[in-house]
Each structure stands twice: as C-alpha cells, then as structure tokens.
N, C-alpha and C. Protein backbone atom coordinates (compact mmCIF):
# COMPACT_ATOMS: atom_id res chain seq x y z
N UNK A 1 -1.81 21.80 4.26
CA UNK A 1 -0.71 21.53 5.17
C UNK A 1 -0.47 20.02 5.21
N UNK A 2 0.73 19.42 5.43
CA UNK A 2 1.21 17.70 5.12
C UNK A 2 1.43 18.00 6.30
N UNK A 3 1.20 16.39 6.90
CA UNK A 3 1.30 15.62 7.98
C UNK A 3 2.73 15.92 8.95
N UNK A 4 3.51 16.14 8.06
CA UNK A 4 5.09 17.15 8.86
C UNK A 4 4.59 17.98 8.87
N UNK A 5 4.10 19.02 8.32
CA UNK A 5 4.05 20.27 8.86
C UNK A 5 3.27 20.31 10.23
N UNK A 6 2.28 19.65 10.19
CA UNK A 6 1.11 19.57 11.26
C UNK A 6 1.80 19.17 12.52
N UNK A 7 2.99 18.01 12.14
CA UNK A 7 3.24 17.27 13.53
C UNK A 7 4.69 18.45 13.74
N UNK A 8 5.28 18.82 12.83
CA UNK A 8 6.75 20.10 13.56
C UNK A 8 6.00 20.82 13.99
N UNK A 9 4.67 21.70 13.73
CA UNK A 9 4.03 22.59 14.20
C UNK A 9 3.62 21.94 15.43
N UNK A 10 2.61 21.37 16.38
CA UNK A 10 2.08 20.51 17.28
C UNK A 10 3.39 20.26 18.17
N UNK A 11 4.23 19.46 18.15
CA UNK A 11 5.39 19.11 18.51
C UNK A 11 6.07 20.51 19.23
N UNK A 12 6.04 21.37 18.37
CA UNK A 12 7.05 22.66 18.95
C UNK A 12 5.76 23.41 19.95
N UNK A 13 4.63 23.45 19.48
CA UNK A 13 3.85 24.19 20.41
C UNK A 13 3.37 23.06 21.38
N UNK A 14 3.51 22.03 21.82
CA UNK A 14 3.25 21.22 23.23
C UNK A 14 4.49 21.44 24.13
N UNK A 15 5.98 21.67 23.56
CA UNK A 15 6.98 22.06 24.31
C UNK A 15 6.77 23.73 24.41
N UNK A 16 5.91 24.37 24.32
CA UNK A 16 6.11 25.64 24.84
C UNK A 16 7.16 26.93 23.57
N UNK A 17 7.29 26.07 22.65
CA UNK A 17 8.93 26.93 21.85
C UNK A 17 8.29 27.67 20.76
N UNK A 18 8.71 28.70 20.53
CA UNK A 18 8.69 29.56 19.42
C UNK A 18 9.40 28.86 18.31
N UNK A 19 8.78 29.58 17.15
CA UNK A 19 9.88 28.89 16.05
C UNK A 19 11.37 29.37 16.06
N UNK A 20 11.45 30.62 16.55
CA UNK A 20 13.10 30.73 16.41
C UNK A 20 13.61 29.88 17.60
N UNK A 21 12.91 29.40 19.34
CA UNK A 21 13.62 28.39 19.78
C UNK A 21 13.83 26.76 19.17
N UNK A 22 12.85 26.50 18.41
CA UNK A 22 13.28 25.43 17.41
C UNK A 22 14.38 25.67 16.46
N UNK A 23 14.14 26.66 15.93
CA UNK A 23 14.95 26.85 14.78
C UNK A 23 16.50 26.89 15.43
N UNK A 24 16.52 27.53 16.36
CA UNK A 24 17.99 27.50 17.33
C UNK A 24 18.49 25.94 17.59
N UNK A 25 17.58 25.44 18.27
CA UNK A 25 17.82 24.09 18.79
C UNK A 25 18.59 23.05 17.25
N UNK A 26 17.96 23.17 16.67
CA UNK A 26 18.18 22.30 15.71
C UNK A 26 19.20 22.97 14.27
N UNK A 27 19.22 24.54 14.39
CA UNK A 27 20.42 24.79 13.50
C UNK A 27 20.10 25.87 12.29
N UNK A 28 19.04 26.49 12.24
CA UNK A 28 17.90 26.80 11.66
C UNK A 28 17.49 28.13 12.00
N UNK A 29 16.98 29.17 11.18
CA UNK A 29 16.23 30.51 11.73
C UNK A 29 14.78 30.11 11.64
N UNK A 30 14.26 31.61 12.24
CA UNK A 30 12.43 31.28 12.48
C UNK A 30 12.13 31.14 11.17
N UNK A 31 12.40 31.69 10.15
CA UNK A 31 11.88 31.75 8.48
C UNK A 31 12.12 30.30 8.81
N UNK A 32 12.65 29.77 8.58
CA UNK A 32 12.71 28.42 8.09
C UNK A 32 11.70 27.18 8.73
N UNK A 33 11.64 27.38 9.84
CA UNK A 33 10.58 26.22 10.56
C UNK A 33 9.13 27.29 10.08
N UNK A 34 9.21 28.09 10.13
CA UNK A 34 7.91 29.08 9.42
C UNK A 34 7.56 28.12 8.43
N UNK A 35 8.03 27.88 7.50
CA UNK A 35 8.43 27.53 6.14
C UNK A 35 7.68 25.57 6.27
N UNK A 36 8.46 25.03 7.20
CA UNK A 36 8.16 23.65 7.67
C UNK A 36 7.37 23.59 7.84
N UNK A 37 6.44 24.59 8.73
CA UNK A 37 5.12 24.90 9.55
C UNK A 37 4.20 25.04 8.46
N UNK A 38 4.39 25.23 7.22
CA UNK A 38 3.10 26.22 6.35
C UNK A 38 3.44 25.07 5.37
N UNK A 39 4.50 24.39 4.95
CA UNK A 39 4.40 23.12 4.00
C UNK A 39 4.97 23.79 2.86
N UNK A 40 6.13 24.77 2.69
CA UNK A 40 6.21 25.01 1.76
C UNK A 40 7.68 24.72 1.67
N UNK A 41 8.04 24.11 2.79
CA UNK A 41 9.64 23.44 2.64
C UNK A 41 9.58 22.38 3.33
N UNK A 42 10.24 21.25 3.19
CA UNK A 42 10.70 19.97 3.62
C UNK A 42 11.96 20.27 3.90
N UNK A 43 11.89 19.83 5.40
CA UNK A 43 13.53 19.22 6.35
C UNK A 43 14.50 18.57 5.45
N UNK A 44 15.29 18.39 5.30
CA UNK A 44 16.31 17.42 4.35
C UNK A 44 16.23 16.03 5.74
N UNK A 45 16.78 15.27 5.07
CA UNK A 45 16.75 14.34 6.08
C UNK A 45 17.55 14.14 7.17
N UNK A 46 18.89 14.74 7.19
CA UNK A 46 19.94 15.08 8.37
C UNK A 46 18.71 15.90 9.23
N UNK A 47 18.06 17.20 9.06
CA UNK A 47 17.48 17.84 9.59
C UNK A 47 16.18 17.05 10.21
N UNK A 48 15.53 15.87 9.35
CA UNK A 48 14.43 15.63 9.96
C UNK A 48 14.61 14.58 11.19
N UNK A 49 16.21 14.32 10.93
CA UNK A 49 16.70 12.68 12.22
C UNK A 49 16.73 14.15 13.34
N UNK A 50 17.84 15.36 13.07
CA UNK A 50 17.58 16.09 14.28
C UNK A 50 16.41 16.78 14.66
N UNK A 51 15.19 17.00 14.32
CA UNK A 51 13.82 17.00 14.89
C UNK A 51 13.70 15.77 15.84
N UNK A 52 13.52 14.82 14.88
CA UNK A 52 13.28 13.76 15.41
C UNK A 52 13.96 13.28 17.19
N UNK A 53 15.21 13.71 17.03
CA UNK A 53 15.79 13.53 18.10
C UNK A 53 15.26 14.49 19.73
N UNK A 54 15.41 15.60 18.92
CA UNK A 54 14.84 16.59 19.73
C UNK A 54 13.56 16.75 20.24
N UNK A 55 12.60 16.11 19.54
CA UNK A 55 11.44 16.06 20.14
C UNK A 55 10.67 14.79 20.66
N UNK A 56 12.07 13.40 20.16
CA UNK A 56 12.03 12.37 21.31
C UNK A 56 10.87 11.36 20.15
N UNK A 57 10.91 11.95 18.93
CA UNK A 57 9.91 10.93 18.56
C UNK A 57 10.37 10.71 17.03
N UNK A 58 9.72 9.52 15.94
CA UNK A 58 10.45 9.15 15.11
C UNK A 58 10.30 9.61 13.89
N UNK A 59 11.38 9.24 12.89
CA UNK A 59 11.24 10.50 12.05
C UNK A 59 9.91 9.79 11.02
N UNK A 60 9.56 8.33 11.47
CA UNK A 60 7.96 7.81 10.91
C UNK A 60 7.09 8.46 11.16
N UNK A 61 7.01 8.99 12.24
CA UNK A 61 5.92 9.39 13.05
C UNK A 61 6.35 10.80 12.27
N UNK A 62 7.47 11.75 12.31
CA UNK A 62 7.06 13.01 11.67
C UNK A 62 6.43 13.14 10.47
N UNK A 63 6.82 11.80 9.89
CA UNK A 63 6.18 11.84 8.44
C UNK A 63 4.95 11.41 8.23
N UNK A 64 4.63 10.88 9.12
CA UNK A 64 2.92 10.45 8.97
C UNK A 64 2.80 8.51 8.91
N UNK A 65 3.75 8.09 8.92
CA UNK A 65 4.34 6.61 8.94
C UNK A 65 3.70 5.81 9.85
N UNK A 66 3.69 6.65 10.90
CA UNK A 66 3.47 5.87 12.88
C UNK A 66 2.27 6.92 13.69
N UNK A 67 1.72 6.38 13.86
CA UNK A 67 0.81 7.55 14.68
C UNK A 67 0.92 7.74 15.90
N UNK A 68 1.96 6.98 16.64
CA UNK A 68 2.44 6.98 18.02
C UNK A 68 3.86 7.47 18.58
C-alpha cells in the first residue's frame, strides 16, 4: 500500500465516511476510492487538489511530501 493510499484511507475513516460518502463528496463511486484505498489506482491530479480540499489538508501531505 503507498503513502496515498494509507493517508485517503486514514483521512476518510477519522471523518467517520464510507467510501461511497467519499466517493460522493468528491465525484467518484465506492469502486473507485476502493481502488485508491488498496493502491491500485492513483487520483489524477484535479481529483487529488479535490481530496485535498475536502479533507482540509495538502495534496504534499497526501502524497507523502509533508507529514503534517
């Protein structure tokens, strides 16, 4: 599992959300953050600024860049 997957996974389960409420929020079905979650797909980058936004933190930090 890569450092995105670990932190979209972590991130969605400290807010309480299922993957299909992520996947809603941001534009997306549950397959797909499934997918984010297990490392077998990467966000495009439009998608990783709206994570980023949505969960208030940077898209360094989703990537493993920032540890804060």
């Amino acid at each position: 599992m890569t450092i995105l997957a670990e932190r979209i996974k972590y991130l969605r389960e400290e807010k309480g959300l299922t993957q299909s409420d992520l996947g809603e929020a941001v534009g997306y079905d549950q397959s797909r953050v499934a997918k984010w979650e297990s490392g077998k797909l990467e966000p495009n980058a439009e998608t990783l600024k709206k994570l980023a936004v949505f969960f208030g933190v940077t898209s360094d930090y989703l990537i493993g860049l920032e540890d804060d």
